[in-house]
Protein backbone atom coordinates (compact mmCIF):
# COMPACT_ATOMS: atom_id res chain seq x y z
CA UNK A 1 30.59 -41.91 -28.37
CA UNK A 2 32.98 -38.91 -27.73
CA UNK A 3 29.98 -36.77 -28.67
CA UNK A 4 27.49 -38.68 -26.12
CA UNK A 5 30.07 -38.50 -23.47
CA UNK A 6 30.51 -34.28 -23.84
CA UNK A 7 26.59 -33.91 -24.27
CA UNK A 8 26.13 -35.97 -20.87
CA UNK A 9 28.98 -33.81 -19.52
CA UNK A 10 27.50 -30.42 -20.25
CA UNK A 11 24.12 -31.60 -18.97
CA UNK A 12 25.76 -31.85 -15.69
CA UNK A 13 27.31 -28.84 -15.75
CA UNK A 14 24.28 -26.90 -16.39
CA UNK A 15 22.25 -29.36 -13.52
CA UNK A 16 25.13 -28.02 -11.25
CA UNK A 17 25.09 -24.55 -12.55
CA UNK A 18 21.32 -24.48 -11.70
CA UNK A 19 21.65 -26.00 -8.34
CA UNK A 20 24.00 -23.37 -7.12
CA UNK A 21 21.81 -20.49 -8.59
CA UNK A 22 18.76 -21.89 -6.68
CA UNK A 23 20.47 -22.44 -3.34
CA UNK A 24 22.20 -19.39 -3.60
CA UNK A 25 18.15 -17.82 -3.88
CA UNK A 26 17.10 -19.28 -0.87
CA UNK A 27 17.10 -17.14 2.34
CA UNK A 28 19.40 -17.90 5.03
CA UNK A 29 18.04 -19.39 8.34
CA UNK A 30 17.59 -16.24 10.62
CA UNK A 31 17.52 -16.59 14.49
CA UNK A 32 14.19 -15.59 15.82
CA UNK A 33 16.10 -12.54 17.48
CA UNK A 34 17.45 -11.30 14.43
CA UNK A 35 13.99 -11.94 12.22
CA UNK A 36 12.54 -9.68 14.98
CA UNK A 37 15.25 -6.87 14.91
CA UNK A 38 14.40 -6.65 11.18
CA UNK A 39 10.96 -6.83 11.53
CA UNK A 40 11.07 -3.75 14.01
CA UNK A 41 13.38 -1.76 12.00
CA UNK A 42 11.11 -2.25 8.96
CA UNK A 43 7.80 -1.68 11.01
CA UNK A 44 9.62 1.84 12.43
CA UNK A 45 10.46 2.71 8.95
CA UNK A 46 7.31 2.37 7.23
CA UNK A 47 5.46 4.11 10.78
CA UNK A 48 7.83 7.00 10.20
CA UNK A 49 7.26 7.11 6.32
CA UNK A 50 3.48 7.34 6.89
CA UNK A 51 4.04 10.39 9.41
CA UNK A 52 6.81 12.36 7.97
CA UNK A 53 6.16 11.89 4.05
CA UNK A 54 2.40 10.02 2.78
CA UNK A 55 0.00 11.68 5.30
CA UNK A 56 1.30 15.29 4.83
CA UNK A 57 1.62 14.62 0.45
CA UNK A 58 -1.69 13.79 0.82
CA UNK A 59 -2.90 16.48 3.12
CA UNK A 60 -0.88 18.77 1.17
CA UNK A 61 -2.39 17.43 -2.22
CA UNK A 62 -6.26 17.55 -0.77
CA UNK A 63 -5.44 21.71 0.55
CA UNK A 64 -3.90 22.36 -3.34
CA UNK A 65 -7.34 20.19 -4.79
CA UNK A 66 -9.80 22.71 -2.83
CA UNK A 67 -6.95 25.31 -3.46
CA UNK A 68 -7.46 24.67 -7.06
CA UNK A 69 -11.32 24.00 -7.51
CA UNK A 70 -12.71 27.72 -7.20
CA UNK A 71 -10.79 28.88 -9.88
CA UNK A 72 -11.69 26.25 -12.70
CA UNK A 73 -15.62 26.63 -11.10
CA UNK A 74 -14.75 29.95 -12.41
CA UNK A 75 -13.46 29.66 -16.14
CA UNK A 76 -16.10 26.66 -16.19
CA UNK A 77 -19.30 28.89 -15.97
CA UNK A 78 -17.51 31.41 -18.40
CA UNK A 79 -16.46 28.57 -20.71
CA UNK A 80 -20.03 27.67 -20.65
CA UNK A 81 -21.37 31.29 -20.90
CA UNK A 82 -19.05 31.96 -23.77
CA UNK A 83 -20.29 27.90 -25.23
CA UNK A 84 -17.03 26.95 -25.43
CA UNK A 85 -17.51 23.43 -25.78
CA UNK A 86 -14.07 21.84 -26.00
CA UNK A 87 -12.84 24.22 -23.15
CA UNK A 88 -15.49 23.34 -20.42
CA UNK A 89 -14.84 19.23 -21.47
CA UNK A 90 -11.24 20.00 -20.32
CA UNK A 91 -12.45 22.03 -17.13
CA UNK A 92 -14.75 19.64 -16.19
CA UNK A 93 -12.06 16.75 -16.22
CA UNK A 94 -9.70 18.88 -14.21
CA UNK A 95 -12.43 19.34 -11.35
CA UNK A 96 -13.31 15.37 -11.68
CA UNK A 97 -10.03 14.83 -10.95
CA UNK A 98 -9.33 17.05 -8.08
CA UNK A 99 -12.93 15.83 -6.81
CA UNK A 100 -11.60 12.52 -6.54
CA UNK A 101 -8.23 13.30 -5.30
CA UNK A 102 -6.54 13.10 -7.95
CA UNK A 103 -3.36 15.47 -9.71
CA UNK A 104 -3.82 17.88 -12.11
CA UNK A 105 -1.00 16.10 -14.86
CA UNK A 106 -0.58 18.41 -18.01
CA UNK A 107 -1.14 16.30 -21.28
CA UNK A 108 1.29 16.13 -24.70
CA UNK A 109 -0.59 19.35 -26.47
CA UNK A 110 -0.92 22.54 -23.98
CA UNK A 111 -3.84 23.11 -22.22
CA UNK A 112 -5.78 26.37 -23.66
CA UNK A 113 -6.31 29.83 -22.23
CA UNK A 114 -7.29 30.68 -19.21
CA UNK A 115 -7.11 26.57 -18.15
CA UNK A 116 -3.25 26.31 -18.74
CA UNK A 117 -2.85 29.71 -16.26
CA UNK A 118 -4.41 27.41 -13.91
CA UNK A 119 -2.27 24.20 -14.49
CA UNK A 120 1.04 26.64 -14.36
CA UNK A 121 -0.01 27.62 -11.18
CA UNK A 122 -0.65 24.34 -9.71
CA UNK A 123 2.48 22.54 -11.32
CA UNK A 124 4.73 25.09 -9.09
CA UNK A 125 2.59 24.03 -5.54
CA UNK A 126 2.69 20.20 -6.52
CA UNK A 127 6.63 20.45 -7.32
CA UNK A 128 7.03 21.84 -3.79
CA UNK A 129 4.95 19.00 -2.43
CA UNK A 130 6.83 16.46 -3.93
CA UNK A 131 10.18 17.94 -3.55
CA UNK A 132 9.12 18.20 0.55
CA UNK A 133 8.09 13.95 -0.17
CA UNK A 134 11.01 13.06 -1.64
CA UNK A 135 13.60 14.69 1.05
CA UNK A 136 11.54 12.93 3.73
CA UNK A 137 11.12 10.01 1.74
CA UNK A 138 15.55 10.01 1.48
CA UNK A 139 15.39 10.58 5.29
CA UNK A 140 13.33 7.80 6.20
CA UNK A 141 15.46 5.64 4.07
CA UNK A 142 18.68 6.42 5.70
CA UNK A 143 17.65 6.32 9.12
CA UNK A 144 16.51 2.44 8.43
CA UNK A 145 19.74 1.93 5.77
CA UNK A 146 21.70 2.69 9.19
CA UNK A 147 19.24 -0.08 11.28
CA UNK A 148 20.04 -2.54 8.87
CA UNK A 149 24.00 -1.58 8.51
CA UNK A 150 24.51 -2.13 12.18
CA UNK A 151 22.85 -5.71 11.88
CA UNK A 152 25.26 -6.44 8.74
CA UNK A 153 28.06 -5.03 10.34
CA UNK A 154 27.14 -7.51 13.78
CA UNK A 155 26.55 -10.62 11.41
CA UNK A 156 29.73 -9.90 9.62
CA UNK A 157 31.63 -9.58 13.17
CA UNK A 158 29.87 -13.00 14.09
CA UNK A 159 31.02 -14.57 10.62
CA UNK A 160 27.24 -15.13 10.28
CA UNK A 161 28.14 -14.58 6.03
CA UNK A 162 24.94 -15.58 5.03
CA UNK A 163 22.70 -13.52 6.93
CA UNK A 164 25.01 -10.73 6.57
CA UNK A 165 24.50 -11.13 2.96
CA UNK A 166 20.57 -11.05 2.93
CA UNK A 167 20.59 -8.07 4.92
CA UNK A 168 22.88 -6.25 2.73
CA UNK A 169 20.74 -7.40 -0.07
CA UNK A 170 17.93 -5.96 1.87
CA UNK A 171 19.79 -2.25 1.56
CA UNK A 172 20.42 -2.85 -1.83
CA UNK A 173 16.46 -3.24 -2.26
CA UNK A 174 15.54 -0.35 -0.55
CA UNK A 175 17.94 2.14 -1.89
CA UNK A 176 16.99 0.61 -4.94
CA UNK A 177 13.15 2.40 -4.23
CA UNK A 178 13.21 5.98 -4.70
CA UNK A 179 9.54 6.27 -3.54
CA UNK A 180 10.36 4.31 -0.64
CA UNK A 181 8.16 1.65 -1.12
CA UNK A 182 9.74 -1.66 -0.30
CA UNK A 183 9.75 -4.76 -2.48
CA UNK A 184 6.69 -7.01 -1.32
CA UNK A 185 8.41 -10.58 -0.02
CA UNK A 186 8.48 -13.24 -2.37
CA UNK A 187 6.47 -15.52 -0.47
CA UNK A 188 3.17 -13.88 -0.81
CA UNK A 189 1.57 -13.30 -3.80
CA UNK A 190 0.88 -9.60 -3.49
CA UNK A 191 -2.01 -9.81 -5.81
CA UNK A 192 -5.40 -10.52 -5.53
CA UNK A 193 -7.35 -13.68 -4.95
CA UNK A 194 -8.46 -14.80 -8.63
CA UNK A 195 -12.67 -14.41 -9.19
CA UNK A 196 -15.64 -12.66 -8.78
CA UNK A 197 -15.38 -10.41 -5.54
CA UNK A 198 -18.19 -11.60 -3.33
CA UNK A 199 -21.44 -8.77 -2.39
CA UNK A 200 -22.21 -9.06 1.51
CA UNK A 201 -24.01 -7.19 4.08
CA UNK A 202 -23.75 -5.83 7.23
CA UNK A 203 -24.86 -4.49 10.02
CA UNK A 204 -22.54 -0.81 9.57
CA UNK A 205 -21.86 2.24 6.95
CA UNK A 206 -20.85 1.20 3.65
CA UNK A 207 -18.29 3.10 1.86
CA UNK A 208 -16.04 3.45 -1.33
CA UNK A 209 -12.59 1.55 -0.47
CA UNK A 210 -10.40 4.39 -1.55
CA UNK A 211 -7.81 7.05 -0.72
CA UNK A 212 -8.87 9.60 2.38
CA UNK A 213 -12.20 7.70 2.76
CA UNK A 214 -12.84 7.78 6.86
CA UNK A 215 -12.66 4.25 8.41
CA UNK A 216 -14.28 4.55 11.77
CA UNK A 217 -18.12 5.56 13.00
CA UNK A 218 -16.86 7.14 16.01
CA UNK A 219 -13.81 8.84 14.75
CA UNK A 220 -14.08 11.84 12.02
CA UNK A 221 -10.70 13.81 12.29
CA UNK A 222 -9.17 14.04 9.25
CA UNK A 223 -5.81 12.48 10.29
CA UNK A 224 -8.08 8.53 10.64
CA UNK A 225 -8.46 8.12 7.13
CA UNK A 226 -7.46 5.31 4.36
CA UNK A 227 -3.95 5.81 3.38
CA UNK A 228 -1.55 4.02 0.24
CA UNK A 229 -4.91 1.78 -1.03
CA UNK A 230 -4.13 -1.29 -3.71
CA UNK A 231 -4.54 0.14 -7.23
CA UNK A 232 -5.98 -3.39 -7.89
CA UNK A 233 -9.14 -3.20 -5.07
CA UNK A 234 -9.43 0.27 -5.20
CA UNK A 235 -13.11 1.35 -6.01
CA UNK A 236 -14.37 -1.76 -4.28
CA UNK A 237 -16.64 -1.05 -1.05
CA UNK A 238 -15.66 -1.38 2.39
CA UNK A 239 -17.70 -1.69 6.02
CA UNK A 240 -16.41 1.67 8.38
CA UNK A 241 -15.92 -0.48 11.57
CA UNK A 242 -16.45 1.15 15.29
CA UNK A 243 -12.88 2.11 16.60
CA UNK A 244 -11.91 0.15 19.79
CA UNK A 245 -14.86 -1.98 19.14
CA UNK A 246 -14.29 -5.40 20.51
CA UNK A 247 -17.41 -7.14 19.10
CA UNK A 248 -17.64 -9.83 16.54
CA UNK A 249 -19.50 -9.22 13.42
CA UNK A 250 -21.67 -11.09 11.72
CA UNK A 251 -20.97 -11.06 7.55
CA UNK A 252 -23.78 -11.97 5.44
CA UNK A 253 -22.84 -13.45 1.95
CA UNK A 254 -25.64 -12.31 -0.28
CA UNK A 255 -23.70 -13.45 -3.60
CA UNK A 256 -20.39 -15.94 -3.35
CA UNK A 257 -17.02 -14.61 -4.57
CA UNK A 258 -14.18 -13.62 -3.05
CA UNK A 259 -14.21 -11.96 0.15
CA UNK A 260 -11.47 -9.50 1.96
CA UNK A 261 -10.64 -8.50 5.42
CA UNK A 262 -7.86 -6.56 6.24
CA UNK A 263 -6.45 -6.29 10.26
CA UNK A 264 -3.53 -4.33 11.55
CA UNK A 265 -0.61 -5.48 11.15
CA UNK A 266 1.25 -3.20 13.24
CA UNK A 267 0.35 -0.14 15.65
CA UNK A 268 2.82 2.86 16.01
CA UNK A 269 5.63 0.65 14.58
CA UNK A 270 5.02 -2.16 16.43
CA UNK A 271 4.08 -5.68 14.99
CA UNK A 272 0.69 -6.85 15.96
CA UNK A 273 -0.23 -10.18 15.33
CA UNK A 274 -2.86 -11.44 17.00
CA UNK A 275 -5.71 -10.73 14.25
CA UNK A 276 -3.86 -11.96 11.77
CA UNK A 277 -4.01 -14.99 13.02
CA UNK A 278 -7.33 -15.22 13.72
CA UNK A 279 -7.81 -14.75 9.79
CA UNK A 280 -5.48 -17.64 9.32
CA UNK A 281 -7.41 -19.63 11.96
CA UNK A 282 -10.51 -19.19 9.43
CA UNK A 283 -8.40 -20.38 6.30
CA UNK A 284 -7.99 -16.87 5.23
CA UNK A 285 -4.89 -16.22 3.14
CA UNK A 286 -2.51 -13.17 3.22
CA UNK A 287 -2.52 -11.71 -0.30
CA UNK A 288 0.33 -9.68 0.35
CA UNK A 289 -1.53 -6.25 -0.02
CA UNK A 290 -1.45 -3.47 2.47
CA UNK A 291 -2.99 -0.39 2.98
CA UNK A 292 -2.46 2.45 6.20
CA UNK A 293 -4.64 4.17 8.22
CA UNK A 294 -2.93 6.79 10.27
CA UNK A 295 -0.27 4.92 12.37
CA UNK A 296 -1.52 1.72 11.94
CA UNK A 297 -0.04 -0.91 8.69
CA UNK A 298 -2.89 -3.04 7.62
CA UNK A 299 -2.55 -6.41 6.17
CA UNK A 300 -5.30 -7.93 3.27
CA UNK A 301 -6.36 -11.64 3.57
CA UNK A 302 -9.01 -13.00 1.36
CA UNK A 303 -11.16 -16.02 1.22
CA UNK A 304 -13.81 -17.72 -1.47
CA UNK A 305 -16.90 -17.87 0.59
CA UNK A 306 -20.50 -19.07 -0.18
CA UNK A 307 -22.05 -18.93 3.21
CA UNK A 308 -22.30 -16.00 6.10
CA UNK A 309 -20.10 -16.20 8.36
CA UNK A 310 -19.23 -14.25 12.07
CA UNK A 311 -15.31 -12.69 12.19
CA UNK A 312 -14.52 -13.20 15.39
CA UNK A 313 -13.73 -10.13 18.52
CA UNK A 314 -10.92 -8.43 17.55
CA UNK A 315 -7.88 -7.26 19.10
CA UNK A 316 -6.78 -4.07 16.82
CA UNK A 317 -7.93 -0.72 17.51
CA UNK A 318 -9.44 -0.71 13.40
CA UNK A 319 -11.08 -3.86 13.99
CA UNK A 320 -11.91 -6.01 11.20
CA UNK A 321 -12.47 -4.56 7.71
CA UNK A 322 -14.40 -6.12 5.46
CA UNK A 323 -13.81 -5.45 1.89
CA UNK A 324 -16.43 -6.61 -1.01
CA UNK A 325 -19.19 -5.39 -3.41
């Protein structure tokens, strides 16, 4: 009996144990005033992380890439000339890469004569590039460490515990991120929609959705291009939308699957979200993915369809983009 009584006992404590842990997990209740302070201080910060450190990385990567390409064109018809077989494989997987945007990454066994020159040479450039990312990348994270300190420090004046707690939680998290990124909330799924992606048509230029692709008909500088793309929908194809373009467009499902439409979520650091909720109005869900194109933070949604359908006039400056096969 003594036994049945501690075994009942200790099942309580551990009930109570996990009670605590999970109501301790849930966010405090922030005032609408205070959800929008953070929002804004988190929509400035990732606005002046695209400026000051992605956009010029990648600008700076694409100027080393064409920097780069000349001289392996080089060894590469030599390699050839002399039929060096297993030297013009590696040369022509270096200029794939820098083709595609990619880095030029030194494997485990050192590259050969006159190719490992080349990747000397390059390593120096890129470790100035990312040294130049990283001090901007420390910047931008102090500037918005200090945001959120002066909300903490407010919420701790008001005795407001709680939300002074999630916010310092919130620094933890992003100090936590030496690439800056910051964590995705736990409420969306930040993956994918399970299934086949659907194929559609319409009426505009298709393209490959991936890094530095351009976006817009009617814009072409090189600043208005796709920035920070999903690793998990990258390669899929996209529709280049008209800039400013307040029309709705008409999708055409020519096989069913899974279709995605990203909007802007917010413009020059401000939250927009007016397309977003058209998207929700047409059961599309947020899947927690985000991509940049200049200034503007883009949100994904996705949705199963079967049928066409017509996305309705939008209010962002990128429009709708439709994402599929």
């Amino acid at each position: 009996m003594k036994n049945s009584t501690g075994l009942h006992q200790a099942v309580l404590l551990a009930i109570a144990f996990f009670a605590v842990g999970t109501l301790q997990a849930v966010e405090p209740a922030i005032p609408p005033e205070t959800q929008q302070r953070l929002k804004v201080l988190q929509s400035s910060y990732e606005s002046y992380l695209l400026q000051s450190t992605t956009l010029p990385f990648e600008t700076g990567l694409a100027a080393l890439n064409q920097k780069v390409k000349p001289a392996l064109m080089r060894i590469s018809a030599d390699a050839a000339q002399k039929k060096n077989l297993d030297l013009l494989v590696l040369i022509k997987e270096d200029i794939k890469k820098v083709d595609s945007g990619g880095i030029l990454i030194e494997g485990k066994t050192p590259s050969p004569e006159p190719l490992r020159a080349i990747h000397t040479t390059y390593k120096l450039e890129l470790l100035k590039l990312e040294a130049a990312r990283k001090s901007h990348i420390a910047d931008a994270q102090q500037r918005y460490d200090a945001g959120l300190a002066q909300v903490q420090d407010e919420m701790t004046a008001a005795q407001n515990v709680d939300i002074a707690l999630h916010v310092k939680q919130l620094r933890a998290k992003l100090m936590a991120n030496p690439d800056g990124r910051l964590p995705v909330e736990s409420a969306r799924t930040s993956q994918p929609v399970a299934g086949p992606v659907a194929v559609v048509h319409m009426k505009s230029v298709k393209a490959t959705f991936e890094n530095r692709t351009m976006p817009y008909t009617n814009r072409q500088q090189d600043v208005f291009v796709l920035s920070q793309i999903p690793a998990s929908l990258k390669g899929l194809s996209f529709f280049q939308t008209t800039g400013g373009s307040k029309d709705p467009c008409r999708v055409e499902i020519k096989s069913p699957g899974i279709l995605y439409v990203a909007c802007a979520e917010s413009e020059g650091g401000e939250e927009t979200a007016a397309d977003k909720d058209k998207l929700a109005k047409l059961n599309f869900k947020d899947t927690g993915l985000k991509f940049t194109i200049y200034n503007i933070a883009l949100a994904i949604y996705a949705k199963e369809v079967s049928a066409s359908l017509t996305l309705p006039s939008p209010g962002g400056f990128c429009g709708f983009i439709v994402i599929s096969k």
